[in-house]
Protein backbone atom coordinates (compact mmCIF):
# COMPACT_ATOMS: atom_id res chain seq x y z
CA UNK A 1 0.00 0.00 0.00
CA UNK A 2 1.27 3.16 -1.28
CA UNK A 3 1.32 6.20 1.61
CA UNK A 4 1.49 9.41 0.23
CA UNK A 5 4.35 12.06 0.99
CA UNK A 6 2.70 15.19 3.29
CA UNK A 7 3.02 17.06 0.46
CA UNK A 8 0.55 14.44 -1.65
CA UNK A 9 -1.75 14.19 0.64
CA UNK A 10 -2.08 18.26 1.53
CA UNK A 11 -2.68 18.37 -2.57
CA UNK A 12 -5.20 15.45 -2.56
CA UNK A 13 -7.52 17.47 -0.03
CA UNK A 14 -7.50 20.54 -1.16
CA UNK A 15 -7.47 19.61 -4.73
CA UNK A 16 -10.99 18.32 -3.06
CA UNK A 17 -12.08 21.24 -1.54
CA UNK A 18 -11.18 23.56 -4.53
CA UNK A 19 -14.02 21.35 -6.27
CA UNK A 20 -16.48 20.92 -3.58
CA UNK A 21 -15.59 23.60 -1.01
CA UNK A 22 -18.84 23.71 1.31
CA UNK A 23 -19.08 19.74 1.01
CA UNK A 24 -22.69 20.63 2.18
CA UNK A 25 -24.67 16.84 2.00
CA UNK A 26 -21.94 15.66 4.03
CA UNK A 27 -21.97 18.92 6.99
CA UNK A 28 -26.36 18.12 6.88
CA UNK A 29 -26.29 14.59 7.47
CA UNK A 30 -23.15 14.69 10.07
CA UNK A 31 -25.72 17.83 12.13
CA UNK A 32 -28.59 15.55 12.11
CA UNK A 33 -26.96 12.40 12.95
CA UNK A 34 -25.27 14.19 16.04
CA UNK A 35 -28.18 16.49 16.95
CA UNK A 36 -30.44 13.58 16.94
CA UNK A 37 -28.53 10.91 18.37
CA UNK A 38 -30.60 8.36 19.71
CA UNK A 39 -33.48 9.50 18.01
CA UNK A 40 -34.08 6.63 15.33
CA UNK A 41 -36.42 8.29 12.93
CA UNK A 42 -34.23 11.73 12.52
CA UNK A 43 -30.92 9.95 12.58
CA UNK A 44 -32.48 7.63 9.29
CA UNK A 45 -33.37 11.15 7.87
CA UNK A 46 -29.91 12.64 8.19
CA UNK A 47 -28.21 8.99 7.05
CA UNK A 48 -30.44 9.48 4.13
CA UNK A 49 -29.72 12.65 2.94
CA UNK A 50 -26.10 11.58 2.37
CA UNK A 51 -27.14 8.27 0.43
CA UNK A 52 -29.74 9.88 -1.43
CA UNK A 53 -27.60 12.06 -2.95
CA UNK A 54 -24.28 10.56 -2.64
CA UNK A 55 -25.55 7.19 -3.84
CA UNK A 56 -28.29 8.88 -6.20
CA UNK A 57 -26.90 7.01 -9.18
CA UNK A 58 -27.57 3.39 -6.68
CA UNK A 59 -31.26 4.55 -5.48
CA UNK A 60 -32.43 6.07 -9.21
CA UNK A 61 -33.67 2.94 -9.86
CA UNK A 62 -35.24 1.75 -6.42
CA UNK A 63 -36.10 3.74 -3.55
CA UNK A 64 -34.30 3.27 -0.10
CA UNK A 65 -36.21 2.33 2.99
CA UNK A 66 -36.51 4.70 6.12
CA UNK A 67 -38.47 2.33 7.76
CA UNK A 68 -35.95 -0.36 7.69
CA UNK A 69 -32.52 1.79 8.21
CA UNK A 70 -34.81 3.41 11.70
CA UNK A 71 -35.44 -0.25 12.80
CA UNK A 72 -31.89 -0.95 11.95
CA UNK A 73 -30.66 1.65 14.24
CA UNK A 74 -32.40 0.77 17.06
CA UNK A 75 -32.22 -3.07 16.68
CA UNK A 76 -28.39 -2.39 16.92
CA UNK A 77 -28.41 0.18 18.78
CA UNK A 78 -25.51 -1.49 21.38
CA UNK A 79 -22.90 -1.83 18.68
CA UNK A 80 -23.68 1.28 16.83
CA UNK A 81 -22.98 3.30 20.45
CA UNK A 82 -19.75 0.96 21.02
CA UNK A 83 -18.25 2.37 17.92
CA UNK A 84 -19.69 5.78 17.84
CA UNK A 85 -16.43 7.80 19.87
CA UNK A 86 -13.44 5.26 18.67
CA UNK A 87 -10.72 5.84 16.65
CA UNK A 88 -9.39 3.96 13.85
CA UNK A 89 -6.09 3.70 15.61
CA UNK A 90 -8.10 1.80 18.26
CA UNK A 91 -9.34 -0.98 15.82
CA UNK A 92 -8.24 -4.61 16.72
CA UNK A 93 -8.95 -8.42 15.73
CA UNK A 94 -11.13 -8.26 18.54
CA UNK A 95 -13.71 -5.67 17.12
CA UNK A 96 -13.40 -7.94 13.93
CA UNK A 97 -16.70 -10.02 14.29
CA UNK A 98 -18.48 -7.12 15.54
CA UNK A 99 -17.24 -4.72 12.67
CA UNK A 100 -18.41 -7.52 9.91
CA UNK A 101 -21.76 -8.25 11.84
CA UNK A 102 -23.02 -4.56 11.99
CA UNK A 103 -21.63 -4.43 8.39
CA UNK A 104 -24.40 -7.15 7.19
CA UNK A 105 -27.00 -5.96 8.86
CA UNK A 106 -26.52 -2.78 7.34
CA UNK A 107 -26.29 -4.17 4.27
CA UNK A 108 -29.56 -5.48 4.20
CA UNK A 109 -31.18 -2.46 5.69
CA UNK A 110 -29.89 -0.04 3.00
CA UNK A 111 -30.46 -2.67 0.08
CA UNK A 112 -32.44 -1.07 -3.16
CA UNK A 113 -35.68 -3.30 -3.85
CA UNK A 114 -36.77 -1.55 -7.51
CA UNK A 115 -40.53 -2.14 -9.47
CA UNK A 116 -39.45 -6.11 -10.13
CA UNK A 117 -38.85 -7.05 -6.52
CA UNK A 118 -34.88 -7.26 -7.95
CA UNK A 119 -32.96 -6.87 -4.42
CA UNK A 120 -29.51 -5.11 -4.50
CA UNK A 121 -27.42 -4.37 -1.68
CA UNK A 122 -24.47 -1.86 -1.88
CA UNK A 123 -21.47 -2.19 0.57
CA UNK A 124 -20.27 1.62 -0.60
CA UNK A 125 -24.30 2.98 1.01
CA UNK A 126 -22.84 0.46 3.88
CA UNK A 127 -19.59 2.83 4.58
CA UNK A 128 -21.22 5.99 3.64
CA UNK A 129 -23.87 5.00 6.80
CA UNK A 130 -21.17 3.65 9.00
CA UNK A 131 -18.76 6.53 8.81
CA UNK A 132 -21.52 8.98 9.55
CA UNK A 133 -22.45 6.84 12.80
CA UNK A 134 -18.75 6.77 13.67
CA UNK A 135 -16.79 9.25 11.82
CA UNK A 136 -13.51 8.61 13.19
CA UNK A 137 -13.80 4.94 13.44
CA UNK A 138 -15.30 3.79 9.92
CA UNK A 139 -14.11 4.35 6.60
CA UNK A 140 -15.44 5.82 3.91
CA UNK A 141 -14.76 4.24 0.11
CA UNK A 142 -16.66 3.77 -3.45
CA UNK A 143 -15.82 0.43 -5.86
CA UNK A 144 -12.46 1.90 -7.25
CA UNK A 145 -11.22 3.27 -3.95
CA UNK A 146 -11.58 -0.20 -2.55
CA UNK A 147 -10.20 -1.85 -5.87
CA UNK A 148 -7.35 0.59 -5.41
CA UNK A 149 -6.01 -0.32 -2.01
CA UNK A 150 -6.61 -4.23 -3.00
CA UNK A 151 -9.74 -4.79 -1.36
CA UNK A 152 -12.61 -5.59 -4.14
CA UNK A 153 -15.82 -6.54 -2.68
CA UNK A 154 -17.63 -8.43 -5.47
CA UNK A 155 -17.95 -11.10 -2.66
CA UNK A 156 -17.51 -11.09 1.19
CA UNK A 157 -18.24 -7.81 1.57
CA UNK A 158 -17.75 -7.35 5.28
CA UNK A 159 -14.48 -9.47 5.31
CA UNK A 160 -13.31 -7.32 2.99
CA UNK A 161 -14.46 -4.03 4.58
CA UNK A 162 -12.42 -5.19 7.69
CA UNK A 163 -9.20 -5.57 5.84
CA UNK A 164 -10.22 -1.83 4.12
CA UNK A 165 -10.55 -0.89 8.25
CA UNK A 166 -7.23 -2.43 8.93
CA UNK A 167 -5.58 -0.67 5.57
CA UNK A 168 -6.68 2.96 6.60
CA UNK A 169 -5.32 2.02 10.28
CA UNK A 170 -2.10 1.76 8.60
CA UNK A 171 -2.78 4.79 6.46
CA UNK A 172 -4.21 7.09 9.37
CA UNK A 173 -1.40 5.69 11.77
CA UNK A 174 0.89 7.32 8.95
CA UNK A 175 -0.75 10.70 7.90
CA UNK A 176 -2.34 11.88 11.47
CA UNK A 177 1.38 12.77 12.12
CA UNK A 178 1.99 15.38 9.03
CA UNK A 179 1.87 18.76 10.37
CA UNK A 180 -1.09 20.95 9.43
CA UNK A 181 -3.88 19.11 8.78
CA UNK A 182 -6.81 20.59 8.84
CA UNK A 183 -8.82 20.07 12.37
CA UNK A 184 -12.36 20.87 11.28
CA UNK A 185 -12.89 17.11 10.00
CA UNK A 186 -11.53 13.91 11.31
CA UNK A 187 -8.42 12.15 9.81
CA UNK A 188 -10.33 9.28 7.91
CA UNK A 189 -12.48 12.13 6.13
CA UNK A 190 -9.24 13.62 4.50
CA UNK A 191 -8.37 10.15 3.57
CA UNK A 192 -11.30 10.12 1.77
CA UNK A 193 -10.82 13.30 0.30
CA UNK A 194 -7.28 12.36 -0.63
CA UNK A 195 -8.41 8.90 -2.06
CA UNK A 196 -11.53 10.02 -3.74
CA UNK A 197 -8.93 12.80 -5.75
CA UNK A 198 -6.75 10.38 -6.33
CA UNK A 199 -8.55 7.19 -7.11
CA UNK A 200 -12.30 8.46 -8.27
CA UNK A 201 -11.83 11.54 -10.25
CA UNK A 202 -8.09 11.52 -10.76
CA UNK A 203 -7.33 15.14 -10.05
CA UNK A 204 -4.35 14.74 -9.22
């Protein structure tokens, strides 16, 4: 796995923020989760805001459930908390079935059902819904940020999100030490931002 230089990744997140520079769905859906935490039916609103428009290209074709993400919230409630002030420096093998099992659950609650009954479940809605539960615990990544670092998810999606987890340990472990970051967002959101410049749109 290729780290990059302080100098790569300060050009990776602001070549970022030069193209999205409020990052607005993202600042909406992080206010209601945390204003409304522990309030099941808000925090599915805010979680959907970012997937409906994040993922709008996933849901075009089949709506997503608010009823089922809400009972998902509250059915795992207990792990969802457990995560919700780690860091990713703190992630072990011992997390590892817990990780994968809140991972599948998710991915069932988030699938896309369209007019057919045709059932399609996307582990990048997974992340997107993870990360905004436990920002500086989960990370975020799409299909080519994933195939980039090595970690394709056609099948065993949660195994494979784990190893992504352990990956942007390694990474985080690396970067949270350059100088002059910025501190408005954590460290796995400018990994993101770096990787999603990088990987996704190849701006730099």
């Amino acid at each position: 796995m290729q780290i990059p230089t302080p100098e790569e990744f300060l050009k990776g997140y602001e070549s970022f923020r030069e193209h999205d520079p409020r990052d607005a769905m993202y600042e909406v859906a992080s206010f209601f989760v945390s204003n409304f935490w522990g309030n099941f039916r808000e925090m599915s609103n805010g979680l959907g805001v970012l997937l409906l428009t994040w993922n709008q290209g996933y849901y075009r074709y089949g709506g997503l459930s608010f009823d089922e993400l809400e009972e998902c919230l509250e059915n795992n409630w207990d792990a969802i908390e457990f995560f919700r002030n780690r860091e990713i420096f703190s992630l072990s093998e011992s997390d590892k079935v817990r990780v994968k099992d809140l991972f599948d659950t998710f991915l069932i609650a988030l699938r896309r059902i369209d007019n057919k009954g045709s059932d399609t479940r996307s582990p990048v809605a997974v992340a997107k819904a993870l990360h905004l539960l436990s920002p500086k615990f989960f990370p975020l990544w799409d299909e080519t940020i994933a195939n980039s670092y090595g970690c394709n998810y056609g099948s065993n999606p949660s195994d494979i999100f784990y190893l992504f987890c352990e990956k942007m340990k390694t990474f985080a472990e690396t970067v949270n030490k350059y100088e002059n970051n910025p501190e408005d967002v954590t460290i796995l959101k400018l990994i993101d931002e770096y990787n999603f410049t990088k990987y996704t749109r190849k701006w730099i």
